[in-house]
N, C-alpha and C. Protein backbone atom coordinates (compact mmCIF):
# COMPACT_ATOMS: atom_id res chain seq x y z
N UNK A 1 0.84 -1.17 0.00
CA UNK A 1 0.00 0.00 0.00
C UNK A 1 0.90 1.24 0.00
N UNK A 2 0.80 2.70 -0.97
CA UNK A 2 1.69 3.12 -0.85
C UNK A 2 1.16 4.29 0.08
N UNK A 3 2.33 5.17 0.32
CA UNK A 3 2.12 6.02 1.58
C UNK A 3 1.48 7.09 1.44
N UNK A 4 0.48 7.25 2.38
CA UNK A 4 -0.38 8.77 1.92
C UNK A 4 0.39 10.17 1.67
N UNK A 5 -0.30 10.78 1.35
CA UNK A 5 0.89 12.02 0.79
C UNK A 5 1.67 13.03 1.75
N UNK A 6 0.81 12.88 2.54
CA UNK A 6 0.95 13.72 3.77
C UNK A 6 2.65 13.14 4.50
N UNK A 7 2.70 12.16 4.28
CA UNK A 7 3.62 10.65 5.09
C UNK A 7 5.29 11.13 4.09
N UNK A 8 4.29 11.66 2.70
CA UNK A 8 5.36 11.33 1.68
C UNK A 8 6.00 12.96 1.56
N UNK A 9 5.80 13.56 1.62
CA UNK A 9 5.57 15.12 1.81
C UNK A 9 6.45 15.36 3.34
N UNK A 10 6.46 14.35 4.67
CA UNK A 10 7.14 14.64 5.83
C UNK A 10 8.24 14.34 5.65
N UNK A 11 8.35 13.13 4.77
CA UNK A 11 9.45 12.21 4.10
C UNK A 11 10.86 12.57 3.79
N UNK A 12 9.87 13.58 2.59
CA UNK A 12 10.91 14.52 1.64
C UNK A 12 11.87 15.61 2.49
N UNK A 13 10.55 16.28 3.18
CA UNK A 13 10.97 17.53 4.03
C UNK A 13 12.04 17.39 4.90
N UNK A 14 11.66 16.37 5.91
CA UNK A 14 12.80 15.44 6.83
C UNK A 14 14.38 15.84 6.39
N UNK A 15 14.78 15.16 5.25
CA UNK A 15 15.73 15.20 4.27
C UNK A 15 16.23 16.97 3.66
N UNK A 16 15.45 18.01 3.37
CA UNK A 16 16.03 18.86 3.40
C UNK A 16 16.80 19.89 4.69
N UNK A 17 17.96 20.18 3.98
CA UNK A 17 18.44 20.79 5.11
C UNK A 17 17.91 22.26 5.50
N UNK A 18 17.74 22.56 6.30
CA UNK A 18 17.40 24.26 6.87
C UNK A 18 15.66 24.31 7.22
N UNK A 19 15.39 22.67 7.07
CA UNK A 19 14.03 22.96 7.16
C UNK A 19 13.75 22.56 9.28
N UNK A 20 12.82 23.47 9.68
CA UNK A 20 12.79 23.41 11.15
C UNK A 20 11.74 23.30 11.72
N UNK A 21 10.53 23.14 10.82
CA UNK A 21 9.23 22.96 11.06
C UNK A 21 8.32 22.63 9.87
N UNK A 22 7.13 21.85 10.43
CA UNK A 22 5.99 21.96 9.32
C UNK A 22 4.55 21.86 10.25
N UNK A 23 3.82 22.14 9.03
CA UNK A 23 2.54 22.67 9.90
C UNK A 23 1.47 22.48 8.92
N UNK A 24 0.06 23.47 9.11
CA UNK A 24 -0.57 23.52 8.68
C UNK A 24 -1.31 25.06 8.68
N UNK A 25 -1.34 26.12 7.69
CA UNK A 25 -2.30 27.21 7.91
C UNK A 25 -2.89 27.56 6.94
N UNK A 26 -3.65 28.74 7.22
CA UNK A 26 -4.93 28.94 6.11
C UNK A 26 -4.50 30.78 5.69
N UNK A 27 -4.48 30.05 4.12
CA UNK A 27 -4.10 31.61 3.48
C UNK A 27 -5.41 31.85 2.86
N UNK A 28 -6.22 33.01 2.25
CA UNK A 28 -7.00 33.83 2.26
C UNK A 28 -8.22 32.19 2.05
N UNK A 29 -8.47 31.97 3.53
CA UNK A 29 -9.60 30.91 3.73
C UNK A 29 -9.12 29.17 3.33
N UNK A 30 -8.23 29.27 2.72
CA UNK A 30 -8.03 28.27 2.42
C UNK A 30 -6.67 27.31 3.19
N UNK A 31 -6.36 26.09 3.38
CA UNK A 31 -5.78 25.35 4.11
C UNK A 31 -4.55 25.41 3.38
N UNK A 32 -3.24 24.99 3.57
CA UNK A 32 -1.87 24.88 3.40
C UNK A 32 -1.32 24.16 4.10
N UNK A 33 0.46 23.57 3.64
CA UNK A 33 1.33 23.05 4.46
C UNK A 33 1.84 24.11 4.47
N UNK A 34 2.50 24.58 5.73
CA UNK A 34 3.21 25.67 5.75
C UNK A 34 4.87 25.08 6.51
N UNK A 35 5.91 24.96 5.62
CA UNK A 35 7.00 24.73 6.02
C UNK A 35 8.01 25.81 6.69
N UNK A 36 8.45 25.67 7.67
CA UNK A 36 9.16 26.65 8.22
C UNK A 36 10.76 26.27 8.18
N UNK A 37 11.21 27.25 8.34
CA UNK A 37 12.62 26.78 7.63
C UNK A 37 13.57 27.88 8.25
N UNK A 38 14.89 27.59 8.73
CA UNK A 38 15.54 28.30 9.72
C UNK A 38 16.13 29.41 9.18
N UNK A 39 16.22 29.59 7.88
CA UNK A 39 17.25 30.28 6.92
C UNK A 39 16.73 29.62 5.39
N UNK A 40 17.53 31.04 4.13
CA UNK A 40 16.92 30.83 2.70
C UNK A 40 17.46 29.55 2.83
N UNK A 41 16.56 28.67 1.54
CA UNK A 41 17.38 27.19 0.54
C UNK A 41 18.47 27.83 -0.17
N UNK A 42 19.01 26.82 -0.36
CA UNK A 42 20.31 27.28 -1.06
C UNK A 42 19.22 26.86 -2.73
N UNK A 43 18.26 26.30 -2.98
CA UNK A 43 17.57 25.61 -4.08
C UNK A 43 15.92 25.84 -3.11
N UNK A 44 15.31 26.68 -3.95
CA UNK A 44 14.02 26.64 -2.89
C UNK A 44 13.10 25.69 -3.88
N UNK A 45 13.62 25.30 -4.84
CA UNK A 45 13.13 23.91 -5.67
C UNK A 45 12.93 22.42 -4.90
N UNK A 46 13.64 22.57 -3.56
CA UNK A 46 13.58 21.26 -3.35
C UNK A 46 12.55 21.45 -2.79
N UNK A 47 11.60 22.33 -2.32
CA UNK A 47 10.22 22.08 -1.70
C UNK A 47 8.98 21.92 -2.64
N UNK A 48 8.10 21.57 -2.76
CA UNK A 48 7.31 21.67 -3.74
C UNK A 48 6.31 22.71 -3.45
N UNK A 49 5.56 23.71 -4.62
CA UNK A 49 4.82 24.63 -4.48
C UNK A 49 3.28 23.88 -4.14
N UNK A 50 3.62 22.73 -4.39
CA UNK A 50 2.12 22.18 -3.69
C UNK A 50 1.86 20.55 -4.12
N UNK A 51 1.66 19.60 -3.19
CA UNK A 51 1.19 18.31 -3.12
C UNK A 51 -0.43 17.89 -3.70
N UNK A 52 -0.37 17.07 -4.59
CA UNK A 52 -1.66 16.57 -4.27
C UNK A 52 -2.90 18.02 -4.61
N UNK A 53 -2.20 18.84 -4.88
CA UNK A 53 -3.75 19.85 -5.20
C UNK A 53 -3.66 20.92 -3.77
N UNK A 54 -2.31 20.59 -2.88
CA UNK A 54 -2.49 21.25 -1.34
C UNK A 54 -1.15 22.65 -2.02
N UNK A 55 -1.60 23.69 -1.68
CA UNK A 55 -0.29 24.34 -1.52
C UNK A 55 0.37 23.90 -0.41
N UNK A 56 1.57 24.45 -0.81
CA UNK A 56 2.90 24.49 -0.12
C UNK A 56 4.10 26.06 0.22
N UNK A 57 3.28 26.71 1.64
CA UNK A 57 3.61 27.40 1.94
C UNK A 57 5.44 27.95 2.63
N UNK A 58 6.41 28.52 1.91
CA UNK A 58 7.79 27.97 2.93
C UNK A 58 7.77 29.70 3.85
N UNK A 59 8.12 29.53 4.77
CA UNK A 59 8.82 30.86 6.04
C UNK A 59 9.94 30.50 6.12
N UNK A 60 10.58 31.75 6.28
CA UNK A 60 11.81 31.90 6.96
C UNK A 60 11.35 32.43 8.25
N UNK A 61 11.52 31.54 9.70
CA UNK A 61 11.54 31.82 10.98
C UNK A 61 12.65 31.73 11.52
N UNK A 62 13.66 31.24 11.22
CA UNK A 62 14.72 31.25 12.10
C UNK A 62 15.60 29.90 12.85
N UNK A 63 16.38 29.86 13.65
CA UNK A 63 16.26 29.12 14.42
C UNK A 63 15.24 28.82 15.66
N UNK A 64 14.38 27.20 15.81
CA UNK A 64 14.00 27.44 17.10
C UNK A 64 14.70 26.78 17.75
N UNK A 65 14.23 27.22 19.52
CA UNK A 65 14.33 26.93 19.92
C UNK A 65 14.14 26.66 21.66
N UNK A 66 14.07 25.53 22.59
CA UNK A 66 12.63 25.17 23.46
C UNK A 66 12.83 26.54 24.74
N UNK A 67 12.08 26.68 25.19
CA UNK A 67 12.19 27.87 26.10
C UNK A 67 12.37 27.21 27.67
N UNK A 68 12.91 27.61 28.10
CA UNK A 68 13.35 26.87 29.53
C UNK A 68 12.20 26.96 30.28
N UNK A 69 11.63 25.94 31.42
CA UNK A 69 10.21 25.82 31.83
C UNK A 69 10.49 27.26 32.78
N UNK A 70 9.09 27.59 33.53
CA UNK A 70 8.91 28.39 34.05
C UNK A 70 8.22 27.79 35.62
C-alpha cells in the first residue's frame, strides 16, 4: 500500500536541510502546508509549491528553539 501524501511530503521535508518545522495554515480561507525553515534554501526547488492539489507554503523563521520551563 503506498504512503499517503501527507507521510510522503514529511518524508521529503525530513531530508532537506534548513528545514525546522511543518505545519498547517490557512491563506486567504483556504488550508496549506506551511514549512518553516531556519534560513533561505540554497535551491528553494527542493520544496514543492504544492502536493496533491495542497499548496505548499515555505517561512523563513529562524532558528527554534525550546524555552526553559517556568
Amino acid at each position: 500500500m503506498p504512503a499517503p501524501p501527507s507521510q510522503k511530503l514529511a518524508q521529503h521535508l525530513a531530508a532537506v536541510e534548513g528545514v525546522v518545522g511543518v505545519g498547517i495554515t490557512k491563506i486567504d480561507g483556504h488550508y496549506a502546508v506551511k514549512v518553516n525553515l531556519g534560513r533561505p534554501l540554497t535551491d528553494p526547488g527542493m520544496i514543492p509549491s504544492a502536493i496533491d492539489g495542497v499548496p505548499v507554503h515555505q517561512e523563513i523563521v529562524g532558528t527554534i528553539r525550546a524555552r526553559p520551563a517556568l
